[in-house]
N, C-alpha and C. Protein backbone atom coordinates (compact mmCIF):
# COMPACT_ATOMS: atom_id res chain seq x y z
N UNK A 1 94.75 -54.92 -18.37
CA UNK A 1 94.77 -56.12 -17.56
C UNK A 1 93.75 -57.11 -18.12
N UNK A 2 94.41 -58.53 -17.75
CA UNK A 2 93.48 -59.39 -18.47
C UNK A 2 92.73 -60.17 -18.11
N UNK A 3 91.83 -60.61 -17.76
CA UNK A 3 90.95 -61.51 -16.81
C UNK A 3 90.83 -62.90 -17.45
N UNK A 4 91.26 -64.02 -16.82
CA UNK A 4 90.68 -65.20 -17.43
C UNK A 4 89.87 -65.74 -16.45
N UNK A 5 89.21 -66.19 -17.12
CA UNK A 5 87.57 -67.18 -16.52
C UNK A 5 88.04 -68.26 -16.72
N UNK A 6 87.81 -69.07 -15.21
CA UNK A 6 88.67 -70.13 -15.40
C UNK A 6 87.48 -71.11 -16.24
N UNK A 7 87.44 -72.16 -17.30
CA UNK A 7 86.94 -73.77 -18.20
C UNK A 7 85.74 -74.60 -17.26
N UNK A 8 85.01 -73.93 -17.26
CA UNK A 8 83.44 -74.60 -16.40
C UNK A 8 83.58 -76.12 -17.15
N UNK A 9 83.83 -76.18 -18.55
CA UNK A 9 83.51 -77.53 -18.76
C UNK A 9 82.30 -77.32 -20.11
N UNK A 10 82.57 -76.26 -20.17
CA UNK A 10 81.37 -75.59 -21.66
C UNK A 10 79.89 -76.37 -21.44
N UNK A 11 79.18 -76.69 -22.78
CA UNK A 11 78.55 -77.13 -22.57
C UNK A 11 78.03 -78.46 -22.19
N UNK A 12 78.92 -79.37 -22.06
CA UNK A 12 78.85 -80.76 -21.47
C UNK A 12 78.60 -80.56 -20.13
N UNK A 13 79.15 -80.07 -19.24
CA UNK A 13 78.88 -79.38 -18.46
C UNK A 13 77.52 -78.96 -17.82
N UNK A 14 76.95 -77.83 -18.53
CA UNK A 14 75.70 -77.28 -18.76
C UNK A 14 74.66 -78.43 -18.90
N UNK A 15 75.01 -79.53 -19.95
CA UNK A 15 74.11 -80.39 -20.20
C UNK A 15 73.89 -81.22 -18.89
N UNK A 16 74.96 -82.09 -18.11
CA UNK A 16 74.97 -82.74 -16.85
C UNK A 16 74.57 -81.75 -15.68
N UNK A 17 74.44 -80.53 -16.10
CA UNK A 17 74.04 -79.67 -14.46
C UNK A 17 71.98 -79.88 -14.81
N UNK A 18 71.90 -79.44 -16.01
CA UNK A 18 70.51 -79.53 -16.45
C UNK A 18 70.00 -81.31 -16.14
N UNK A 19 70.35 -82.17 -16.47
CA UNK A 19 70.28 -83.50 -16.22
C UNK A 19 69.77 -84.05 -14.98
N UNK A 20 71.29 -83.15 -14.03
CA UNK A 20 70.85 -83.48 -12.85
C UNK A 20 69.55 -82.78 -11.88
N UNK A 21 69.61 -81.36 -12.67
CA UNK A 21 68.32 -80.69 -12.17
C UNK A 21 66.91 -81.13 -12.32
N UNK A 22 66.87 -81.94 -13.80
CA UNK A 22 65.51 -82.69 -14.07
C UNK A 22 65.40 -83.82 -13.50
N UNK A 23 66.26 -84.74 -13.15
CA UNK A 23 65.92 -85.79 -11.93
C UNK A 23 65.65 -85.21 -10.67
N UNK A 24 66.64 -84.09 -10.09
CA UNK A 24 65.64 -83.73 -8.85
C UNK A 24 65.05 -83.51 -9.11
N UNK A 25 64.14 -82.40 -9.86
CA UNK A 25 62.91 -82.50 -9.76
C UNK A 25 61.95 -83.43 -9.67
N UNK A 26 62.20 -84.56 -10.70
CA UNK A 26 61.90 -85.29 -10.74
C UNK A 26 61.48 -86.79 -9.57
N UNK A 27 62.97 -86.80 -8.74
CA UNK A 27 62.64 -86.78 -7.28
C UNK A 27 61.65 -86.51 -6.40
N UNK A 28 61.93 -85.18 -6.69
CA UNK A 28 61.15 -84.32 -5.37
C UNK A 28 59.42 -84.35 -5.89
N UNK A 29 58.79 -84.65 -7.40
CA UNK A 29 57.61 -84.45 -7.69
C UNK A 29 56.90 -86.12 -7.15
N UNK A 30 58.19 -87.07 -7.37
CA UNK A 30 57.40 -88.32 -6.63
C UNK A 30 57.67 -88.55 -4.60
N UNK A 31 58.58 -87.77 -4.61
CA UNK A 31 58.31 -87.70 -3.11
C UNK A 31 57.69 -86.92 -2.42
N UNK A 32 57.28 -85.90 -3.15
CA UNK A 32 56.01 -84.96 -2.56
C UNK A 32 54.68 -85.76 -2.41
N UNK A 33 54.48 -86.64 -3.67
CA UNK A 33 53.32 -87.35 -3.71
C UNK A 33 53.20 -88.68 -2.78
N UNK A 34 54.24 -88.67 -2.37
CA UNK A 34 54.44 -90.11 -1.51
C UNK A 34 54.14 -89.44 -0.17
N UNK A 35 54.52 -87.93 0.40
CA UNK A 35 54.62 -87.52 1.34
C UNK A 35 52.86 -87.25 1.62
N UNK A 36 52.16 -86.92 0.53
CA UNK A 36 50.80 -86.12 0.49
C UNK A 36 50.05 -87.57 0.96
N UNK A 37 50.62 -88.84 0.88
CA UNK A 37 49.86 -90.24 0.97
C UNK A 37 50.22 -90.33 2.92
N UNK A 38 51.11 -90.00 3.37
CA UNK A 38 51.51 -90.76 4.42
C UNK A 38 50.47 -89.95 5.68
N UNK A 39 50.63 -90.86 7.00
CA UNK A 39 49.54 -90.16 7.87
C UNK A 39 50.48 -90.13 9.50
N UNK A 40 49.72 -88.94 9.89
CA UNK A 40 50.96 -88.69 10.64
C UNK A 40 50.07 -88.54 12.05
N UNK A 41 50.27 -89.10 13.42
CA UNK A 41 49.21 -89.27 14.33
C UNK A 41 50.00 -88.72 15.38
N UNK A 42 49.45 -87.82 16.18
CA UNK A 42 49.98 -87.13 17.97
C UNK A 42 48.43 -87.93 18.84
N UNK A 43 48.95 -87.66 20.40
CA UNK A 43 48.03 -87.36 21.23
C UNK A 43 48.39 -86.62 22.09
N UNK A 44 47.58 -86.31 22.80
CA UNK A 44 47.77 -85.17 24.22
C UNK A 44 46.86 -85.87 25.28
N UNK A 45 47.38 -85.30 26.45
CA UNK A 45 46.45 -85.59 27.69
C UNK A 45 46.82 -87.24 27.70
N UNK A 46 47.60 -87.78 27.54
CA UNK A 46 48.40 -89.06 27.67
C UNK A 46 47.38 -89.93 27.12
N UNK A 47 47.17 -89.68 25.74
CA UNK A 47 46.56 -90.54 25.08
C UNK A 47 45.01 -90.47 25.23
N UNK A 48 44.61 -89.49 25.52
CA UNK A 48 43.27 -88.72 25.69
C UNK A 48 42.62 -88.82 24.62
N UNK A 49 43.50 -88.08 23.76
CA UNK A 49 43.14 -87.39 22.79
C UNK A 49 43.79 -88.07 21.51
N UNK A 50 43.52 -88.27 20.18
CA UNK A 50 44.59 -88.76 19.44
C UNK A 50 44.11 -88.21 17.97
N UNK A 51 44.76 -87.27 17.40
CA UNK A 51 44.59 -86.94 15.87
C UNK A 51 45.67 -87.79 14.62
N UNK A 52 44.77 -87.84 13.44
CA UNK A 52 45.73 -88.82 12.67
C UNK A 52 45.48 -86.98 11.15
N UNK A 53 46.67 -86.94 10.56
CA UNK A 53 46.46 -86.11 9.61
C UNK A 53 47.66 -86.73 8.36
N UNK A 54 46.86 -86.53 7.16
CA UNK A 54 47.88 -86.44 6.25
C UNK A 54 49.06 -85.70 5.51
N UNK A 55 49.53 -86.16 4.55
CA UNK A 55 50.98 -85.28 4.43
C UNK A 55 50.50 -83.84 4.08
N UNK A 56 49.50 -83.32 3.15
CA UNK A 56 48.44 -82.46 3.12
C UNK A 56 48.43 -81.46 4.51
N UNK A 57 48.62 -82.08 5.41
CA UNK A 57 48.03 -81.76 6.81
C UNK A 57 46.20 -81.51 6.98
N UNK A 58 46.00 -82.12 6.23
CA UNK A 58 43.96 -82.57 6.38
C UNK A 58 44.15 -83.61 7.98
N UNK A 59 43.49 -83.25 8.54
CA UNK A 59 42.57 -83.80 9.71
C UNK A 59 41.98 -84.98 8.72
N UNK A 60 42.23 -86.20 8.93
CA UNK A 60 42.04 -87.63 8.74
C UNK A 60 40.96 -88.18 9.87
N UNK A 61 41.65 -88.08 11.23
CA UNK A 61 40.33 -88.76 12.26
C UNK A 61 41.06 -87.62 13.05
N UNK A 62 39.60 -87.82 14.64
CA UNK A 62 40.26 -87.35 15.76
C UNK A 62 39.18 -88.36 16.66
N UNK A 63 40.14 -88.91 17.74
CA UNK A 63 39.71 -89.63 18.40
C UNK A 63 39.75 -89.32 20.22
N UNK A 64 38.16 -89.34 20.75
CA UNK A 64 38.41 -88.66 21.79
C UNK A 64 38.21 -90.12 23.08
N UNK A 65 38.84 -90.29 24.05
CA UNK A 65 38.33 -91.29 24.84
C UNK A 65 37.16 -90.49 25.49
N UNK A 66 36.06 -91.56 25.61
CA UNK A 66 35.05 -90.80 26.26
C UNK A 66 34.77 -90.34 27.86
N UNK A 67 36.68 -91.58 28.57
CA UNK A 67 36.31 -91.31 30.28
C UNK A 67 36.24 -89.50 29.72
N UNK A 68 37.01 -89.56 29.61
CA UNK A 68 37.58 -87.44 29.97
C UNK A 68 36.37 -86.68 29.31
N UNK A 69 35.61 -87.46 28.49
CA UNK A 69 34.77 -86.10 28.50
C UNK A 69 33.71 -85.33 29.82
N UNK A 70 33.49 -84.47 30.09
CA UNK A 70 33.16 -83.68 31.03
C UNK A 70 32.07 -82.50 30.68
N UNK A 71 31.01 -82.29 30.47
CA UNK A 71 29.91 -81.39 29.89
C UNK A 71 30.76 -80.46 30.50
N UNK A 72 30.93 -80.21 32.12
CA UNK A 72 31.06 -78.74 32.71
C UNK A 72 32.43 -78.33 32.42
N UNK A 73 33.72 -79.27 31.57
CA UNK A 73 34.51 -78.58 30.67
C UNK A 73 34.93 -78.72 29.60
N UNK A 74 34.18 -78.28 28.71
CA UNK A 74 34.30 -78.75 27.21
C UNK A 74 35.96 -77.92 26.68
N UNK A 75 36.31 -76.79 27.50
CA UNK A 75 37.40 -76.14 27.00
C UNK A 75 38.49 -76.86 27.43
N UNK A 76 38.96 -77.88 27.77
CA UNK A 76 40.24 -78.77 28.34
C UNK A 76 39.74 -80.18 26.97
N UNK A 77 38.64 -80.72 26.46
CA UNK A 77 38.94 -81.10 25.28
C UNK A 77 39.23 -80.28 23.96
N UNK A 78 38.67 -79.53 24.10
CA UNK A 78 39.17 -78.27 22.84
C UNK A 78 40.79 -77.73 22.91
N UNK A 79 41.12 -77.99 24.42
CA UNK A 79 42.54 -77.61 24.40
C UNK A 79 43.78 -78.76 23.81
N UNK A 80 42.57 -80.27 24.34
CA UNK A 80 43.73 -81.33 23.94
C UNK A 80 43.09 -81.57 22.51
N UNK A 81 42.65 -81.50 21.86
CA UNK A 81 42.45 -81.58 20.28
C UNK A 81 43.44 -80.67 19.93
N UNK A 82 43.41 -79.26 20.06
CA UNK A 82 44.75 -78.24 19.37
C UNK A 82 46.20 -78.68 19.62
N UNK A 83 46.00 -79.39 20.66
CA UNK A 83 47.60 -79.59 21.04
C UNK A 83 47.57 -81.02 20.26
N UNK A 84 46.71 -81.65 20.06
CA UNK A 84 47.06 -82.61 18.85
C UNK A 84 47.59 -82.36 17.44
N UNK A 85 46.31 -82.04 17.21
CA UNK A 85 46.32 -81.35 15.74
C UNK A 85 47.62 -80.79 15.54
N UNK A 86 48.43 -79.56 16.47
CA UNK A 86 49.47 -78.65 16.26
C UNK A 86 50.63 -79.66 16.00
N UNK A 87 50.44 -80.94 17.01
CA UNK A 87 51.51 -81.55 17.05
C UNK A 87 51.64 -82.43 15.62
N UNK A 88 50.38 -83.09 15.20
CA UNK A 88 50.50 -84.10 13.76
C UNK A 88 51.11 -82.93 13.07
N UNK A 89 50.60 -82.19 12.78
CA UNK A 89 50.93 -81.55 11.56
C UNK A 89 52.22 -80.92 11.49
N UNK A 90 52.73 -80.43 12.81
CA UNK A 90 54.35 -80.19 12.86
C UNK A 90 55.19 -81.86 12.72
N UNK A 91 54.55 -82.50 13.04
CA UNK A 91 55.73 -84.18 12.93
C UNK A 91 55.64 -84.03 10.98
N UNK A 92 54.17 -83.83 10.56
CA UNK A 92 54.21 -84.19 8.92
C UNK A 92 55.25 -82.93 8.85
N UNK A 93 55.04 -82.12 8.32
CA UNK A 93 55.92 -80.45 8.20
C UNK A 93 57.45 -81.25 8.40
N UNK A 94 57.55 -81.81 9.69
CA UNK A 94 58.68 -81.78 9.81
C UNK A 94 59.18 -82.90 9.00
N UNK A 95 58.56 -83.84 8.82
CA UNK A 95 59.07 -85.02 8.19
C UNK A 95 59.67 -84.83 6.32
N UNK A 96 58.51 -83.78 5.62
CA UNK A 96 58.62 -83.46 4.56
C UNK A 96 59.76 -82.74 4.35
N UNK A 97 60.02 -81.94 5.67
CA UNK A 97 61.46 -81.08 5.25
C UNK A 97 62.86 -81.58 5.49
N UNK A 98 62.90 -82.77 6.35
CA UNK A 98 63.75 -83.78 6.62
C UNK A 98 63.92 -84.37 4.76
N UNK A 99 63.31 -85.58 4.69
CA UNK A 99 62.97 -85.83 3.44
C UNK A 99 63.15 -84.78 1.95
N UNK A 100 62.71 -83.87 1.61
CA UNK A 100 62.81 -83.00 0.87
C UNK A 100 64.51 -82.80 0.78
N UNK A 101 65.03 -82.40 1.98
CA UNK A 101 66.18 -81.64 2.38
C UNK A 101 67.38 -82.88 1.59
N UNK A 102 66.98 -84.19 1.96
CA UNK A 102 68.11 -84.95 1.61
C UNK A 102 67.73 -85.40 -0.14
N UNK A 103 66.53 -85.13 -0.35
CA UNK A 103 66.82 -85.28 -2.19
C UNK A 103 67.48 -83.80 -2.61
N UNK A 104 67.20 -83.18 -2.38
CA UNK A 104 67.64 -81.59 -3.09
C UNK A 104 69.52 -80.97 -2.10
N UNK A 105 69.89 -81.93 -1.60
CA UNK A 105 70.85 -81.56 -0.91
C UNK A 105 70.90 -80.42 0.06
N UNK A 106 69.80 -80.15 0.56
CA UNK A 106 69.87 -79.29 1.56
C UNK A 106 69.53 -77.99 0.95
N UNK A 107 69.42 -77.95 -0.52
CA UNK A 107 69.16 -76.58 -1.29
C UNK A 107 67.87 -76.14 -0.59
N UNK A 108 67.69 -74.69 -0.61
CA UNK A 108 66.31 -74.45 -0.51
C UNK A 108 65.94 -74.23 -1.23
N UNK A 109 65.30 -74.86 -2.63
CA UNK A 109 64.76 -74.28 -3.74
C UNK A 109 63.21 -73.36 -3.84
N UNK A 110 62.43 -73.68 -2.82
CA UNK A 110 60.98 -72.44 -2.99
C UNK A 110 62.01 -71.13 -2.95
N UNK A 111 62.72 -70.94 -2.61
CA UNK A 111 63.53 -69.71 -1.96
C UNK A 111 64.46 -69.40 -3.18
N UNK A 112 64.83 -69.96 -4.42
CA UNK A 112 65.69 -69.95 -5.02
C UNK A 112 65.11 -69.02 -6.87
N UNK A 113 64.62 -67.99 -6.88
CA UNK A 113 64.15 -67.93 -8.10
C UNK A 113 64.61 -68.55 -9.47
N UNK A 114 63.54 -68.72 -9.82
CA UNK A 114 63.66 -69.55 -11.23
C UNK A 114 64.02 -70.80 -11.35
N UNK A 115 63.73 -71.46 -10.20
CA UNK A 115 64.10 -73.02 -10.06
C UNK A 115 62.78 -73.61 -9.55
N UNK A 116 62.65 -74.75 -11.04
CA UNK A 116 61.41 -75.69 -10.75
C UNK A 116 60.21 -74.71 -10.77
């Protein structure tokens, strides 16, 4: 019995799949760097509290209003700083994988060995 493999297109082919793989990358190395620039800001406690972080997810500022501070509970500002912080850095996270997702077509490439 005889098997035929169906005409990929040889190496012309090969050459335009490689092509297109070095512009995404290429893509994705200037939109990573665009992403590592941008700053991404939450608050909690209805504007209590307000953290700004970069694409990095580095803590940039944190800004506390001073009515709410309270000596006898320092653990309700420690609670609305985390719920800041958690939140910038999930909006950046999320924004990069939004973004990322539509240059690379939805591929998951960290996940993909031997790519990039």
């Amino acid at each position: 019995m005889k098997v035929r493999i169906p005409n990929s297109g040889g190496p012309n082919n090969m050459n335009q799949m490689l092509k297109t793989a070095q512009k995404m990358q290429e893509d994705m190395a200037a939109l990573q760097s665009d992403l590592e620039q941008r700053e991404y800001t939450a608050t909690s406690g209805g504007g209590a509290v307000s953290v700004t972080v970069d694409g990095k997810h580095l803590i940039k500022s944190i800004k506390i209003n001073p009515e709410i501070i309270d000596p006898e509970d320092p653990e309700m500002i420690e609670d609305l700083i985390t719920v800041a912080v958690n939140e910038a850095i999930s909006n950046a996270a999320k924004n990069a994988e939004e973004e990322m997702g539509a240059v690379t077509g939805g591929f998951n490439l960290p996940n993909m060995p031997g790519m990039f």
